[in-house]
PDB file of N, CA and C in Angstrom:
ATOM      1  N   UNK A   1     -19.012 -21.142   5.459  1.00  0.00           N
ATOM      2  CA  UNK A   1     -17.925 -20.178   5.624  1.00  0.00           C
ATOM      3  C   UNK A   1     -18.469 -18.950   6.332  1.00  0.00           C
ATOM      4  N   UNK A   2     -17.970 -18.546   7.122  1.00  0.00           N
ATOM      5  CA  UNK A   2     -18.463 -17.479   8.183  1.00  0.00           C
ATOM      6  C   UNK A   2     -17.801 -16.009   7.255  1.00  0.00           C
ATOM      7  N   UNK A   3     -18.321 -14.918   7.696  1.00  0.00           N
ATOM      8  CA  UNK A   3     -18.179 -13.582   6.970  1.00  0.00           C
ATOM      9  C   UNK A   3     -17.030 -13.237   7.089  1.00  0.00           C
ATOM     10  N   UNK A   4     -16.280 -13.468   8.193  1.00  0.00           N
ATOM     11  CA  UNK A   4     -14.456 -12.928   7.734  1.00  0.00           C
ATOM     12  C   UNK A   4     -13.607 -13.641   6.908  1.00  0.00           C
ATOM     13  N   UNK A   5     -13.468 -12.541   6.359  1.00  0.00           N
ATOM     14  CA  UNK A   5     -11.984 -13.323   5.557  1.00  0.00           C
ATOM     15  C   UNK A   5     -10.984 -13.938   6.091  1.00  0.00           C
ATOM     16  N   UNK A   6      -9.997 -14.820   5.638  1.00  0.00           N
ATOM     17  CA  UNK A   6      -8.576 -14.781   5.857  1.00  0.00           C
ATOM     18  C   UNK A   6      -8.035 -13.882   7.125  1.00  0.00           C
ATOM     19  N   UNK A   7      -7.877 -12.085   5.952  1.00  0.00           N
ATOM     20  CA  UNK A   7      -7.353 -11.515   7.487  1.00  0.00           C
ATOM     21  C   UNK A   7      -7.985 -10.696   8.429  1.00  0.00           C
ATOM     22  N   UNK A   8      -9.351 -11.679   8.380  1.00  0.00           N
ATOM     23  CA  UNK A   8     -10.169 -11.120   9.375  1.00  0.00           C
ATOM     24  C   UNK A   8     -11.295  -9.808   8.847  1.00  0.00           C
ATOM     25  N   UNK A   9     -10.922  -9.380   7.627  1.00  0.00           N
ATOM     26  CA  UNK A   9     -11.824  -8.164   7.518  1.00  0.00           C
ATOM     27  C   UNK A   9     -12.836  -8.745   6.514  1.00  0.00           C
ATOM     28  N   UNK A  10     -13.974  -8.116   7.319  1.00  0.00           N
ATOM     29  CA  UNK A  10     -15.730  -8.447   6.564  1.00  0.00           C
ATOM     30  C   UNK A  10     -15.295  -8.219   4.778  1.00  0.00           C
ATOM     31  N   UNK A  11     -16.064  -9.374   4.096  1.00  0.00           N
ATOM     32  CA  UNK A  11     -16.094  -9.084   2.785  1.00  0.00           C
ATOM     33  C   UNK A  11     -17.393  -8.308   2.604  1.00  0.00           C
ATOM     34  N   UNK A  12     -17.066  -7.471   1.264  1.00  0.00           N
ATOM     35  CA  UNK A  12     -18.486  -6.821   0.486  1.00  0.00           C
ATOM     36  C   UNK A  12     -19.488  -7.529  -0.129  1.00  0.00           C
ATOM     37  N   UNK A  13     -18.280  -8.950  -0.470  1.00  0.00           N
ATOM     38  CA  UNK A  13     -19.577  -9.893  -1.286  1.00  0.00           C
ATOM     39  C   UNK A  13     -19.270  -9.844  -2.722  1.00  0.00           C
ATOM     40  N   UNK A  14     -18.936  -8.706  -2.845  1.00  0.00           N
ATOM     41  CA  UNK A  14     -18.337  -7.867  -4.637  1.00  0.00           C
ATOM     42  C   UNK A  14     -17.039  -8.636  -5.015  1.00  0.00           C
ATOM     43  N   UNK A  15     -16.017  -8.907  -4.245  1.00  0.00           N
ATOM     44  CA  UNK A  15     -15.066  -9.145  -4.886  1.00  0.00           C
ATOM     45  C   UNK A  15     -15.070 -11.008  -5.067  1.00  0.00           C
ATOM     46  N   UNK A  16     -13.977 -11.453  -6.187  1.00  0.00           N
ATOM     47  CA  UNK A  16     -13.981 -12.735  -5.933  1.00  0.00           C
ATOM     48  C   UNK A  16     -13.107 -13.178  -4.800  1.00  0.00           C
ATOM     49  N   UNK A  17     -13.737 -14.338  -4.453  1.00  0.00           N
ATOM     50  CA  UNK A  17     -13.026 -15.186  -3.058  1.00  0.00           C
ATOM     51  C   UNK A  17     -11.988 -15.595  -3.554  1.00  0.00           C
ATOM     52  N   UNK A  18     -11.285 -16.174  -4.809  1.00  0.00           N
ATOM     53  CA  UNK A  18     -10.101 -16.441  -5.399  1.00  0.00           C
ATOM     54  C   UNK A  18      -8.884 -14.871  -5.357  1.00  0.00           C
ATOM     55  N   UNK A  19      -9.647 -13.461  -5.642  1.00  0.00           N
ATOM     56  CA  UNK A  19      -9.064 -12.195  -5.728  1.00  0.00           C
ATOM     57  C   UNK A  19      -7.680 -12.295  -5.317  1.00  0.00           C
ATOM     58  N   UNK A  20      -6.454 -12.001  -6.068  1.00  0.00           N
ATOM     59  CA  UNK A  20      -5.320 -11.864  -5.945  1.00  0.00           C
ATOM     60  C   UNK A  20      -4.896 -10.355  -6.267  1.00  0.00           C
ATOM     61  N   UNK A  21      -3.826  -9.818  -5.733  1.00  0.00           N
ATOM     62  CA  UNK A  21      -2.944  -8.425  -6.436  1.00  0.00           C
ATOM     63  C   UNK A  21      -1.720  -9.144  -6.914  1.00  0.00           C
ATOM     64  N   UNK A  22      -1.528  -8.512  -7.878  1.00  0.00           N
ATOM     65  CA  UNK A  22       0.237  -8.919  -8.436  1.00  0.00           C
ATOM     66  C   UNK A  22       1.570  -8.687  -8.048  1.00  0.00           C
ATOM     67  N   UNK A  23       0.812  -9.987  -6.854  1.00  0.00           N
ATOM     68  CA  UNK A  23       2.503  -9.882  -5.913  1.00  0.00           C
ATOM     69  C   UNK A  23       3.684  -9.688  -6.550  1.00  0.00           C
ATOM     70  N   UNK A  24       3.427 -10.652  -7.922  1.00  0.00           N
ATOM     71  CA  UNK A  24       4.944 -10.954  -8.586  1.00  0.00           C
ATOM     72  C   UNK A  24       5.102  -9.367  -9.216  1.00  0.00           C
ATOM     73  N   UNK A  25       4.651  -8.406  -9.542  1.00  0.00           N
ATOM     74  CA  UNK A  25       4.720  -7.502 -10.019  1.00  0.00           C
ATOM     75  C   UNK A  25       5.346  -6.458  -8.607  1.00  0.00           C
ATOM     76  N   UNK A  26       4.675  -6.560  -7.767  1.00  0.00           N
ATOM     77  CA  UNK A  26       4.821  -5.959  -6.676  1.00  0.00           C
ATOM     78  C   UNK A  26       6.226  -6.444  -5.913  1.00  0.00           C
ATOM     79  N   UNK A  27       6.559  -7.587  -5.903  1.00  0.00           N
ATOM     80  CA  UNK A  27       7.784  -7.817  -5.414  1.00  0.00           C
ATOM     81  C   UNK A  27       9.251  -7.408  -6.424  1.00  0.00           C
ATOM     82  N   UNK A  28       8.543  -7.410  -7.756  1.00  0.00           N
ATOM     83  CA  UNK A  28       9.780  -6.944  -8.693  1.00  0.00           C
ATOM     84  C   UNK A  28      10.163  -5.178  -8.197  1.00  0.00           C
ATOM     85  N   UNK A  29       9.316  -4.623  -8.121  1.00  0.00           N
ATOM     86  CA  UNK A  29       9.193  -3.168  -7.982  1.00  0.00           C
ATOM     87  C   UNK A  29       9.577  -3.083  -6.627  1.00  0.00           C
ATOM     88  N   UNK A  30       9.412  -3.937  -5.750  1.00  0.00           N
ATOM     89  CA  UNK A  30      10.022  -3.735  -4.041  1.00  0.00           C
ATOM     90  C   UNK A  30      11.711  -3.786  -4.337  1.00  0.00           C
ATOM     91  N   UNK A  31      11.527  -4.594  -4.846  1.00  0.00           N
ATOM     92  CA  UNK A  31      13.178  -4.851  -5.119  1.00  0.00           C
ATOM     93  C   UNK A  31      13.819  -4.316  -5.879  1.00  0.00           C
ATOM     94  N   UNK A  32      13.241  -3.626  -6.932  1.00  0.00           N
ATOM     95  CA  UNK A  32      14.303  -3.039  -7.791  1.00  0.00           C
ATOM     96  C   UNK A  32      14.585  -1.539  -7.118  1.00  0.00           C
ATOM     97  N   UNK A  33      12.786  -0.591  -6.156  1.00  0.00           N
ATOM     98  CA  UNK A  33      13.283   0.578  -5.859  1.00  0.00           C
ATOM     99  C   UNK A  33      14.121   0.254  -4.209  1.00  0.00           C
ATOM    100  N   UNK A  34      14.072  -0.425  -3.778  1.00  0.00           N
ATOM    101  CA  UNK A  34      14.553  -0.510  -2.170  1.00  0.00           C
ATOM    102  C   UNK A  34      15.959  -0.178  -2.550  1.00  0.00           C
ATOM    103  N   UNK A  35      16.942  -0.391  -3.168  1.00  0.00           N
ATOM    104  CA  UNK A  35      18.110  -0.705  -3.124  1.00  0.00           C
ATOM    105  C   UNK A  35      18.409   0.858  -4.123  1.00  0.00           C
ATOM    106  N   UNK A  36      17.417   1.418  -4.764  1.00  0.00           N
ATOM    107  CA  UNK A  36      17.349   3.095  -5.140  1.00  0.00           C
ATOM    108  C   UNK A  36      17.093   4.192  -4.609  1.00  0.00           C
ATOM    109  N   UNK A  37      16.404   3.751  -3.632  1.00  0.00           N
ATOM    110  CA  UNK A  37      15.910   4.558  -2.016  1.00  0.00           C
ATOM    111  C   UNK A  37      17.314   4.429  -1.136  1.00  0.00           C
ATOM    112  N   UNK A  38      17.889   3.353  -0.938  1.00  0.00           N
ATOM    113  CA  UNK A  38      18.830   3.200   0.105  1.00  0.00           C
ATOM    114  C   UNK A  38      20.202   4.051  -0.430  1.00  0.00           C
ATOM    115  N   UNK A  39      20.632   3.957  -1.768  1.00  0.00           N
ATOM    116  CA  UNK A  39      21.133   5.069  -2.356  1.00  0.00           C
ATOM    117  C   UNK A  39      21.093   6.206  -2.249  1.00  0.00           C
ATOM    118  N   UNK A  40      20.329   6.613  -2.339  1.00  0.00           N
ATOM    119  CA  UNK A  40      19.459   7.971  -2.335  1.00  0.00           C
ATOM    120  C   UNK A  40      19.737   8.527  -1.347  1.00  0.00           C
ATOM    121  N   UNK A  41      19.217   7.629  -0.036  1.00  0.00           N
ATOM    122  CA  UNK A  41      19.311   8.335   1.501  1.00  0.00           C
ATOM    123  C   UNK A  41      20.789   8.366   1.244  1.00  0.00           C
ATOM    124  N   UNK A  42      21.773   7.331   1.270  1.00  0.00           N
ATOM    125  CA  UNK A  42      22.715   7.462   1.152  1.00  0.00           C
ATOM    126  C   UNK A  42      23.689   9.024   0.931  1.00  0.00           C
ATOM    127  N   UNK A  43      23.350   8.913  -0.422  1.00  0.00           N
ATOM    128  CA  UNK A  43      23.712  10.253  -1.009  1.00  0.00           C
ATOM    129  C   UNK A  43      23.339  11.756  -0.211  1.00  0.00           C
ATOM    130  N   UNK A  44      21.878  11.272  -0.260  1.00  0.00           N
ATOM    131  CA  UNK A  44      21.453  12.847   0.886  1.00  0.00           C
ATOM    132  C   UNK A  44      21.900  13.007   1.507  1.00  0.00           C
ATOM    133  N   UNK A  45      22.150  11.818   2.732  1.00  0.00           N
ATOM    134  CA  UNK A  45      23.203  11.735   4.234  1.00  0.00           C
ATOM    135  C   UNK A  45      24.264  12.820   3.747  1.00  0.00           C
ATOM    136  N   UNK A  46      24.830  12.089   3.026  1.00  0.00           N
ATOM    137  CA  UNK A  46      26.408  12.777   2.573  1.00  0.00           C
ATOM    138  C   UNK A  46      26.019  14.235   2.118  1.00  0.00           C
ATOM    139  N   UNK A  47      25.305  14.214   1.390  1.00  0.00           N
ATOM    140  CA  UNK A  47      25.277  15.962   0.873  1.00  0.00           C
ATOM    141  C   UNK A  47      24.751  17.017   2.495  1.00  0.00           C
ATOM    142  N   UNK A  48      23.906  16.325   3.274  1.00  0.00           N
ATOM    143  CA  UNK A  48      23.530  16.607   4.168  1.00  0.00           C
ATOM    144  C   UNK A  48      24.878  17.387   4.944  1.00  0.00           C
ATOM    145  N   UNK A  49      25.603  16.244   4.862  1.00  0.00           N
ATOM    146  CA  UNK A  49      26.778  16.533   5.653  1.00  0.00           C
ATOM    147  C   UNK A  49      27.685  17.623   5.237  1.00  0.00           C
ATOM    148  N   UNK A  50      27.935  17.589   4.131  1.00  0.00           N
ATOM    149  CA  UNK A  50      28.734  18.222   3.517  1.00  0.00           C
ATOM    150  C   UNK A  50      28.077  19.561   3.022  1.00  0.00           C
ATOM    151  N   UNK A  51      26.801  19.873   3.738  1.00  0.00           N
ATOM    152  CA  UNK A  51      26.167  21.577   3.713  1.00  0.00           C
ATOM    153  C   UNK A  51      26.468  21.894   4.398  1.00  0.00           C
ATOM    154  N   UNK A  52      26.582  23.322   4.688  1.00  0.00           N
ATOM    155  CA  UNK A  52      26.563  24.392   5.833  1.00  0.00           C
ATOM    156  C   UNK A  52      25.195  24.440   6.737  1.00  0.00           C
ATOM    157  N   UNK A  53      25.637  24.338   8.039  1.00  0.00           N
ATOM    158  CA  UNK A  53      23.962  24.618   8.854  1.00  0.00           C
ATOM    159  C   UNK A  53      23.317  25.458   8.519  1.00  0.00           C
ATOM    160  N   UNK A  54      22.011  25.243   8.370  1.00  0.00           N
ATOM    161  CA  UNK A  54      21.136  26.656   8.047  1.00  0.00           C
ATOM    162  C   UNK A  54      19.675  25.689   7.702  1.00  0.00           C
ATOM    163  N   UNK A  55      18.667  26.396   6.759  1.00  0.00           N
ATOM    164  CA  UNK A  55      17.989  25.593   6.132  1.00  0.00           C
ATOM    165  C   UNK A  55      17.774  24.927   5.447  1.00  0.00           C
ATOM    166  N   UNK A  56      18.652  24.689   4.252  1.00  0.00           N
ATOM    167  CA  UNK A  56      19.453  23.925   3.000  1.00  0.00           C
ATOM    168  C   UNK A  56      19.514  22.462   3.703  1.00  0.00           C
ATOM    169  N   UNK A  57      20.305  22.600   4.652  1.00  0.00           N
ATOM    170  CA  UNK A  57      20.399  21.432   5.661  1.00  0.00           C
ATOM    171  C   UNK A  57      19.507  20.553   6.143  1.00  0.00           C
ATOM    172  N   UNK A  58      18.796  21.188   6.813  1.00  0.00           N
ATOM    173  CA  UNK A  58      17.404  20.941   7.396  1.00  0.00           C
ATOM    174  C   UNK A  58      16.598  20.184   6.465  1.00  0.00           C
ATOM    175  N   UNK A  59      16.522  20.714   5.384  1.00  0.00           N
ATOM    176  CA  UNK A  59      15.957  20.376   4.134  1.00  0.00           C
ATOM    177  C   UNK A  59      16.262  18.710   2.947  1.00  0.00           C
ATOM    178  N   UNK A  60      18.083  18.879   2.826  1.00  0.00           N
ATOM    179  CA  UNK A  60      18.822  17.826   2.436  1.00  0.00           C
ATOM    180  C   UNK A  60      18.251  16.562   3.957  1.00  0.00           C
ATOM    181  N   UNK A  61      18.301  17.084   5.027  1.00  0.00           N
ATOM    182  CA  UNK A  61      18.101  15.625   6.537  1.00  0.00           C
ATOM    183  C   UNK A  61      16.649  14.921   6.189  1.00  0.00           C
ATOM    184  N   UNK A  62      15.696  15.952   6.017  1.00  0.00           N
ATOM    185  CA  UNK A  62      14.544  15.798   5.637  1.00  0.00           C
ATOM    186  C   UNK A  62      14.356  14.632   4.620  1.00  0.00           C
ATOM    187  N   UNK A  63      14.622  15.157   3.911  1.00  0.00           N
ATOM    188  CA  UNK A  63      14.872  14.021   2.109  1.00  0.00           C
ATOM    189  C   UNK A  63      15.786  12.823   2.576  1.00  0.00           C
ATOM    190  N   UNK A  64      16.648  12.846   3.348  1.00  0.00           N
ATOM    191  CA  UNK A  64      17.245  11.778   3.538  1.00  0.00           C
ATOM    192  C   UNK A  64      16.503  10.530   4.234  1.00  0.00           C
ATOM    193  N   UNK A  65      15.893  11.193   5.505  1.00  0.00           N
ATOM    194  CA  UNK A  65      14.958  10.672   6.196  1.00  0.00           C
ATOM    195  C   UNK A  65      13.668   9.949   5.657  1.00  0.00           C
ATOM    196  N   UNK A  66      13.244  10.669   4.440  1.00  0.00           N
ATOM    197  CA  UNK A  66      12.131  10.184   3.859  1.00  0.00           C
ATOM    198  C   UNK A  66      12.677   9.154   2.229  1.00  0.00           C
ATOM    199  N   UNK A  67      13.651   9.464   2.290  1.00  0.00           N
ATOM    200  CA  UNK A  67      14.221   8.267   1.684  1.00  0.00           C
ATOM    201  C   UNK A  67      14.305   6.563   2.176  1.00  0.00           C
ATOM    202  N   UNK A  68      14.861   7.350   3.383  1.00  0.00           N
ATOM    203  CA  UNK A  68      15.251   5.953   4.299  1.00  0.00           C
ATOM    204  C   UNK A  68      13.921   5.075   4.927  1.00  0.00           C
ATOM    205  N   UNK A  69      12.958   5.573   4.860  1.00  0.00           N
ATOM    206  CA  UNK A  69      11.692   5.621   5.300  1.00  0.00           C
ATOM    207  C   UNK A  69      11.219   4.400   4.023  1.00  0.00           C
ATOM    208  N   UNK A  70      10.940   5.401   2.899  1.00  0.00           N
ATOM    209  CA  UNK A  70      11.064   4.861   1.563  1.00  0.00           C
ATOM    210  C   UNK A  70      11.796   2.987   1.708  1.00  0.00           C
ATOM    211  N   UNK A  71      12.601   3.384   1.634  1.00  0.00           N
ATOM    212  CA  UNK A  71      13.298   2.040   1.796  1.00  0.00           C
ATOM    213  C   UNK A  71      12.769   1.167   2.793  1.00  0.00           C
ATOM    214  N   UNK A  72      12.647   1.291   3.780  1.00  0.00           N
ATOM    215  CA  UNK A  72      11.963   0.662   4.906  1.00  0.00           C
ATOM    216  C   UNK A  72      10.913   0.104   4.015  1.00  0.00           C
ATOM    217  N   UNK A  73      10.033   0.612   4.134  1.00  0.00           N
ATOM    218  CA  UNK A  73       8.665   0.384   3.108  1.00  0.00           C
ATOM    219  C   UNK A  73       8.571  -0.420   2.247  1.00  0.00           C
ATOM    220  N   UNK A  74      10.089  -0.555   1.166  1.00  0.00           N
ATOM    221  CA  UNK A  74       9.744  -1.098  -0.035  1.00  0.00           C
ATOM    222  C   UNK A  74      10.257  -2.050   0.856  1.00  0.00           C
ATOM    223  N   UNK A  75      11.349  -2.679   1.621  1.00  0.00           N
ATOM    224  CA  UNK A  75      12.126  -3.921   2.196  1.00  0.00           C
ATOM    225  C   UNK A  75      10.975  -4.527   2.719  1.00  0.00           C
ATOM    226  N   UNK A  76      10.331  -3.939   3.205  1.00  0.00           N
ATOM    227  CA  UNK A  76       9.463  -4.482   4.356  1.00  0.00           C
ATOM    228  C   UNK A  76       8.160  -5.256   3.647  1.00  0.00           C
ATOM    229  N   UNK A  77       8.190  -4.375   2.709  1.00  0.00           N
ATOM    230  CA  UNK A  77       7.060  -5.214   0.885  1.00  0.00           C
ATOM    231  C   UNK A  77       7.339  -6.536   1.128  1.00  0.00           C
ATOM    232  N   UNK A  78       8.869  -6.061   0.462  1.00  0.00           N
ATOM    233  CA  UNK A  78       9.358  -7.043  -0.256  1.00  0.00           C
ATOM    234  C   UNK A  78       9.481  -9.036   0.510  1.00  0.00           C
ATOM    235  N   UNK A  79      10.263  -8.402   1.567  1.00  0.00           N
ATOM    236  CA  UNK A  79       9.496  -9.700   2.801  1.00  0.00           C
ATOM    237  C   UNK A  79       8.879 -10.325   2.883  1.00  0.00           C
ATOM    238  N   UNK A  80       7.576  -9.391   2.561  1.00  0.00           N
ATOM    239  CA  UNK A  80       6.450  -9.749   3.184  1.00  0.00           C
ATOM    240  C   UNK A  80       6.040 -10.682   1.952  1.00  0.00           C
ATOM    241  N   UNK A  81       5.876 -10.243   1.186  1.00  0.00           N
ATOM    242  CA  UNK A  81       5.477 -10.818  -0.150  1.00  0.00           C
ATOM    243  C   UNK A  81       6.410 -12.098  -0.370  1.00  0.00           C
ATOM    244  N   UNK A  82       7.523 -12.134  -0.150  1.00  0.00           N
ATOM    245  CA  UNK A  82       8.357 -13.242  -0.015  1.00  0.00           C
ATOM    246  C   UNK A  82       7.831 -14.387   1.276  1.00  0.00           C
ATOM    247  N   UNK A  83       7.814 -14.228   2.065  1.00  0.00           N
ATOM    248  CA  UNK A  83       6.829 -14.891   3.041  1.00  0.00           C
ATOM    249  C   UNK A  83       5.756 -15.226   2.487  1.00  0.00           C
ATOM    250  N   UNK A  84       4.899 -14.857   2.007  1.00  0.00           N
ATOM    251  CA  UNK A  84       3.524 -14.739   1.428  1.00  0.00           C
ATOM    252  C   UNK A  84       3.738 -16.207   0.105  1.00  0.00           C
ATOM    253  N   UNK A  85       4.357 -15.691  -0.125  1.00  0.00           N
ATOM    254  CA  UNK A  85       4.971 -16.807  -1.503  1.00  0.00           C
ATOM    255  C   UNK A  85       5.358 -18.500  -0.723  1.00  0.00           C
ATOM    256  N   UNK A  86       6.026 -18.238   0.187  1.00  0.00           N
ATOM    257  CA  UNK A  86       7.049 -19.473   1.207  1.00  0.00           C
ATOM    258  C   UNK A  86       5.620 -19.940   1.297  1.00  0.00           C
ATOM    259  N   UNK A  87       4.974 -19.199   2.187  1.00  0.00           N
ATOM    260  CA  UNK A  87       3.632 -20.064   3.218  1.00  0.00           C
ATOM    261  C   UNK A  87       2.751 -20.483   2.214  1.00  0.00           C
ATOM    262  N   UNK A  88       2.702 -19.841   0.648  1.00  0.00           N
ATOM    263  CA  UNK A  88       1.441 -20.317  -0.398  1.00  0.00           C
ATOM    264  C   UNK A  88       2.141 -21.810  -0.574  1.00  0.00           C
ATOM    265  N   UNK A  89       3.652 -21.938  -0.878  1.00  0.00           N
ATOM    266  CA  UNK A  89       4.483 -23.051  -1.487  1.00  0.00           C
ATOM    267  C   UNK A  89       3.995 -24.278  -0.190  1.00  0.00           C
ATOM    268  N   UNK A  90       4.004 -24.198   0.807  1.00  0.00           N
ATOM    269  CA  UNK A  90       3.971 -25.164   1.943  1.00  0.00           C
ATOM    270  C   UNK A  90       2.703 -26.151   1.833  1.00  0.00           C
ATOM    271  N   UNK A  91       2.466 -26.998   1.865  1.00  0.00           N
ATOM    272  CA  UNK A  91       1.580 -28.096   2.143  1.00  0.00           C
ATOM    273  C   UNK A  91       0.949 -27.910   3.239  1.00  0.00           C
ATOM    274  N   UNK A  92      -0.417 -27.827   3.119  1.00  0.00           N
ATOM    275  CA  UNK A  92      -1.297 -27.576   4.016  1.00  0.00           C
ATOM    276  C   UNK A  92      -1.816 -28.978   4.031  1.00  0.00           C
ATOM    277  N   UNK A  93      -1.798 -28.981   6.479  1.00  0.00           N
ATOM    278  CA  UNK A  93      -2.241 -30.613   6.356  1.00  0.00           C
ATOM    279  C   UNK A  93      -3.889 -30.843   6.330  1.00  0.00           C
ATOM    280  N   UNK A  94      -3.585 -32.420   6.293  1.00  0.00           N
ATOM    281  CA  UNK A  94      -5.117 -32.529   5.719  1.00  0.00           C
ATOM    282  C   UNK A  94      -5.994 -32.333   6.952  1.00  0.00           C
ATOM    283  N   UNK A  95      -7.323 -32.256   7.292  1.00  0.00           N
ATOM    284  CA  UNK A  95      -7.856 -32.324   8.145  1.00  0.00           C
ATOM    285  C   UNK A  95      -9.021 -33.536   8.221  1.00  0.00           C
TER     286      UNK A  95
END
């Protein structure tokens, strides 16, 4: 076995070659905040809107933005980790 891993980055040697993170933990938490983030921006949008221009404003766009961001992030987890799951389930051919 040659020194790169999987996705290419040098191991330390330290960790185990089996080493997992808790996708399933991690995909529960993608999914439960994505759809609390998308709210959120939601809501800001609207309060956004419904301020007077000034800095208040500026401030509510801000939060909205980094909400929506937020969300991006957790969706984009969540995917991924879902993919991650599909391609573990698949039959790898023999060689």
């Amino acid at each position: 076995m040659n020194a790169l891993s999987h996705h290419g980055a040098a191991r330390s040697g330290t960790e185990p070659t089996t080493a997992r993170s808790a996708t399933g933990l991690r995909l529960r938490l993608s999914l439960i905040w994505a759809p609390i983030f998308l709210v959120l921006c939601g809501l800001l949008a609207w309060g956004a809107a419904e301020t007077q221009t000034g800095d208040t404003q500026t401030v509510v766009i801000a939060l909205s933005t980094a909400s929506f961001l937020a969300f991006c992030f957790a969706l984009g987890d969540a995917l991924r980790l879902i993919m991650g799951r599909r391609h573990e389930r698949q039959p790898r051919p023999s060689t």
